[in-house]
Protein backbone atom coordinates (compact mmCIF):
# COMPACT_ATOMS: atom_id res chain seq x y z
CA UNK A 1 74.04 85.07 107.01
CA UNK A 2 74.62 87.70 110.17
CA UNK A 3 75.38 91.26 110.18
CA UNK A 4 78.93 91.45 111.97
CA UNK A 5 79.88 92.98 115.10
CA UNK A 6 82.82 95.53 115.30
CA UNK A 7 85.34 94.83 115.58
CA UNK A 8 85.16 92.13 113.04
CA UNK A 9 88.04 92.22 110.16
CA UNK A 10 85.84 91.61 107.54
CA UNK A 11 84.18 95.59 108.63
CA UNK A 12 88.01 97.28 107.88
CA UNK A 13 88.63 95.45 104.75
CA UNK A 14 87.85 97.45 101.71
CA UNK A 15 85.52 95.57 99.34
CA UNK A 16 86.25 94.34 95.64
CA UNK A 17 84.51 95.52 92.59
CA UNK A 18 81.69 93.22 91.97
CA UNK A 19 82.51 91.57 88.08
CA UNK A 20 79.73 89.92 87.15
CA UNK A 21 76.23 89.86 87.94
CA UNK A 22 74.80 86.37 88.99
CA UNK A 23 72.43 84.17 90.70
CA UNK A 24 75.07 84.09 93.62
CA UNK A 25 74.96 88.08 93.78
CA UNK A 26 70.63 88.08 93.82
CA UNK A 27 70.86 85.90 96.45
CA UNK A 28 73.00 87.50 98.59
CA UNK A 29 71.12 91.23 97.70
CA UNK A 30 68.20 89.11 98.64
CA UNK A 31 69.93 87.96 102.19
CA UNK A 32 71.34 91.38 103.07
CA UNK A 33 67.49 93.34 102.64
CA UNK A 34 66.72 90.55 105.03
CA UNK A 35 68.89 91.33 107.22
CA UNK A 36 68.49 94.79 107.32
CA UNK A 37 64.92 94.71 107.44
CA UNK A 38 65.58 92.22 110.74
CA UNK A 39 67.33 94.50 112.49
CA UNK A 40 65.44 97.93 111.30
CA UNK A 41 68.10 99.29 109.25
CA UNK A 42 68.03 101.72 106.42
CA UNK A 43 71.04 100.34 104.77
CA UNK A 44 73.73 97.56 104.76
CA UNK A 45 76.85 97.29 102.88
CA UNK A 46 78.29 93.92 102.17
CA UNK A 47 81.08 94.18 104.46
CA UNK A 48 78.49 93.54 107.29
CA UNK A 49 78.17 90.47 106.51
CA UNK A 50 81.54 89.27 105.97
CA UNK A 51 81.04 89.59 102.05
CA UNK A 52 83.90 91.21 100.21
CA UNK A 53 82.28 92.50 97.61
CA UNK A 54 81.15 96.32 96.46
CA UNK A 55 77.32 96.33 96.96
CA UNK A 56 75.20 98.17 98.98
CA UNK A 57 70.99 97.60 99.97
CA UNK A 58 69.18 100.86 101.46
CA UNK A 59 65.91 101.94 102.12
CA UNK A 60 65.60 105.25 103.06
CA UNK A 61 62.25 104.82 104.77
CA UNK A 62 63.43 101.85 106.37
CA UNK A 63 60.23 99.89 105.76
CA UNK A 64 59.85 96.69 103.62
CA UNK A 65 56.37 97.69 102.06
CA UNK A 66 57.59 100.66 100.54
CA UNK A 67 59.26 99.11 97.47
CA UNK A 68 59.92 102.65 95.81
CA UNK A 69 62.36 103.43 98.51
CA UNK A 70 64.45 100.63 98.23
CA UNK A 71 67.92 100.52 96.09
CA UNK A 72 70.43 98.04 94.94
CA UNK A 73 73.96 99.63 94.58
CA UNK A 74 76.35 97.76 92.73
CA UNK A 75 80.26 98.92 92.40
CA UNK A 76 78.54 102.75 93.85
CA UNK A 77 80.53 105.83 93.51
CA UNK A 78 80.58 109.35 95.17
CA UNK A 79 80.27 111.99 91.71
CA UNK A 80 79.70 114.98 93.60
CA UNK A 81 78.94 116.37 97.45
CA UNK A 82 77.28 119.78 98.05
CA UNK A 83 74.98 121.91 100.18
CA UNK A 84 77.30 122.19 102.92
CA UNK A 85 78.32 120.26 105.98
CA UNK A 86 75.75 119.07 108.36
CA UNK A 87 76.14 117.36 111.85
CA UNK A 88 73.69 114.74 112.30
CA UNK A 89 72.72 111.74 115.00
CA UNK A 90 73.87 108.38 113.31
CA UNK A 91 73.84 104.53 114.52
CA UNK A 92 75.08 101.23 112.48
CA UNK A 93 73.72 98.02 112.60
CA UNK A 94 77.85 96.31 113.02
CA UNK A 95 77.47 98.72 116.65
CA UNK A 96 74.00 97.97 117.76
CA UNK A 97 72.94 100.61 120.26
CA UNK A 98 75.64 103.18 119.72
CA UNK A 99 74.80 106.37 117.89
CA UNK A 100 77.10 109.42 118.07
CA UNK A 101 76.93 112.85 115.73
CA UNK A 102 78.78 112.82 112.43
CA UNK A 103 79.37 115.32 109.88
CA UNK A 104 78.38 114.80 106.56
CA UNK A 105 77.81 116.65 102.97
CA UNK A 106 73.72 117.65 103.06
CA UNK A 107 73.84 116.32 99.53
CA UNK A 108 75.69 113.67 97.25
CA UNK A 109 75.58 112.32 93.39
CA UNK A 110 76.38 109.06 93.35
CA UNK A 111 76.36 106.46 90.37
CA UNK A 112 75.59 102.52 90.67
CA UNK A 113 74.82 99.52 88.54
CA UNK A 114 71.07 97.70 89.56
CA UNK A 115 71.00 93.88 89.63
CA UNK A 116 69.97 94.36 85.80
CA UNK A 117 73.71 95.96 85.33
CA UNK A 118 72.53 99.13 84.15
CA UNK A 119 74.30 102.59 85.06
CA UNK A 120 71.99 105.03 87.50
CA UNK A 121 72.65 108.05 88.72
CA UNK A 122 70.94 109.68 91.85
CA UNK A 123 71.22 112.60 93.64
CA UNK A 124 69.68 113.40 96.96
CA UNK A 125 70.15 115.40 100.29
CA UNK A 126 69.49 115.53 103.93
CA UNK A 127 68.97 111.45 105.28
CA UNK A 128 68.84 109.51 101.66
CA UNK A 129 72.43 111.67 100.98
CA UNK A 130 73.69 110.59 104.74
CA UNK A 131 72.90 106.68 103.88
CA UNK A 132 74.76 106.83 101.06
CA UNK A 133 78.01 108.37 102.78
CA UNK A 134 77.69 106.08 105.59
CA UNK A 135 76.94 102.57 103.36
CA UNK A 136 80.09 103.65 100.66
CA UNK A 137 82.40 104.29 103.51
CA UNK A 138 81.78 100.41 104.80
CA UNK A 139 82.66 99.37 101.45
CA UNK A 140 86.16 101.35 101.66
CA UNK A 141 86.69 99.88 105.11
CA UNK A 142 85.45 102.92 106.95
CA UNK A 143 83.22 103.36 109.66
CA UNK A 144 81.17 105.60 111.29
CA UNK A 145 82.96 105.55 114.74
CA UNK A 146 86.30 106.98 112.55
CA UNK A 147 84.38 110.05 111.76
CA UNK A 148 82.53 110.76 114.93
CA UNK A 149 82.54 114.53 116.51
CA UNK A 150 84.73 114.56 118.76
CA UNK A 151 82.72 114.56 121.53
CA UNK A 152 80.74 111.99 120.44
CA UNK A 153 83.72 110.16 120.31
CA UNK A 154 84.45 110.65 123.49
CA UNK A 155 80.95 109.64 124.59
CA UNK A 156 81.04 106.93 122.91
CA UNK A 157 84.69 105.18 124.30
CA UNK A 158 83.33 102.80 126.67
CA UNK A 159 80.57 101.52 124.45
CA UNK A 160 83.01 100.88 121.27
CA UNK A 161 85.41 99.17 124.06
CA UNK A 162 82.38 96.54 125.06
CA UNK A 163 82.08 95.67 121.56
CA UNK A 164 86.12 95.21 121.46
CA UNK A 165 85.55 93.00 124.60
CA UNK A 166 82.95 91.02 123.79
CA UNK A 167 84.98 90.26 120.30
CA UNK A 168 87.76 89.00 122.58
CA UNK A 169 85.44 87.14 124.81
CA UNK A 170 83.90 85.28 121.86
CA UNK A 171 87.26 84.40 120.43
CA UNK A 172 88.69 82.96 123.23
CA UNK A 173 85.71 80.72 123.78
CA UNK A 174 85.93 79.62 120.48
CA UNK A 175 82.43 80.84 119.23
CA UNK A 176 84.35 83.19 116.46
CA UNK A 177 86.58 81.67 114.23
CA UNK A 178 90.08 83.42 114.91
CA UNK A 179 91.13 83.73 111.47
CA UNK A 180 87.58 84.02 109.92
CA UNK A 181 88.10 86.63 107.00
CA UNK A 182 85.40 88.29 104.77
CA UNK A 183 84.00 86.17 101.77
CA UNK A 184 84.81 87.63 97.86
């Protein structure tokens, strides 16, 4: 398993409810904190990694030994935003290197099943609240570049063109499956 590269299909497909709670689904929980821990991330949606399913691994301090901060989102939810609009710095493991301001709500209620498939409910603000807004738009097939200021959109054109390129490149020599599609 590999965290995908914009501007990989699998990263604008929305993502299906997750039914059932298996061995298959701990595993691949398992497989995404790896990967996010790899690359230094604070969360990862399925999507990523060409899984078509509605789950979501954070960390909000973004370190593996601090168990406490790490969640499991199953099927997660938006409830309720708040506190106001703020325009903050933010990066994505699917566009290493490329960070660009984004406006967000300061804070967010959002519900979730754990890999025990029971109901929680969380509410937070400032980063934890921007994680949560950036991981739940990857599962609707949304992405950070989409909601860039626009400025930072701007900024950010030639970068978000060398990932289209370097998409290409790999296709044509064969190193990316042409019709690879995300995984349910």
């Amino acid at each position: 398993m590999e965290i995908v590269n914009y501007p990989h299909p699998a990263l604008r497909t929305p993502a299906q409810p997750v039914t059932s709670i298996d061995g298959d689904l701990q595993r691949l929980v398992g497989q995404m904190l790896e990967q996010m821990y790899k690359r230094e991330g604070l969360g990862l949606a399925a999507p990523q990694v060409a899984e078509g399913r509605r789950v979501i691994v954070m960390n909000f301090a973004g370190d593996p030994e601090q168990k406490d901060q790490e969640f499991v989102a199953i099927n997660p939810v938006i409830v309720e935003t708040g506190g106001g609009i703020l325009e903050e710095r933010e990066g994505c493991l699917s566009f290493p290197g490329l960070f660009g301001k984004v406006k967000r709500s300061k804070s967010v209620r959002v519900q979730a099943y754990n890999l025990k498939g029971e109901l929680y409910e969380m509410t937070c603000e400032e980063l934890p609240a921007r994680v949560w807004q950036h991981e739940i738009d990857h599962l609707d097939g949304k992405l950070f570049i989409d909601k860039m200021v626009m400025l930072s959109r701007l900024n950010s054109k030639k970068q978000v063109q060398a990932f289209i390129d370097e998409y290409q490149e790999l296709l044509a020599k064969g190193k990316i499956d042409p019709i690879m599609q995300p995984k349910y």
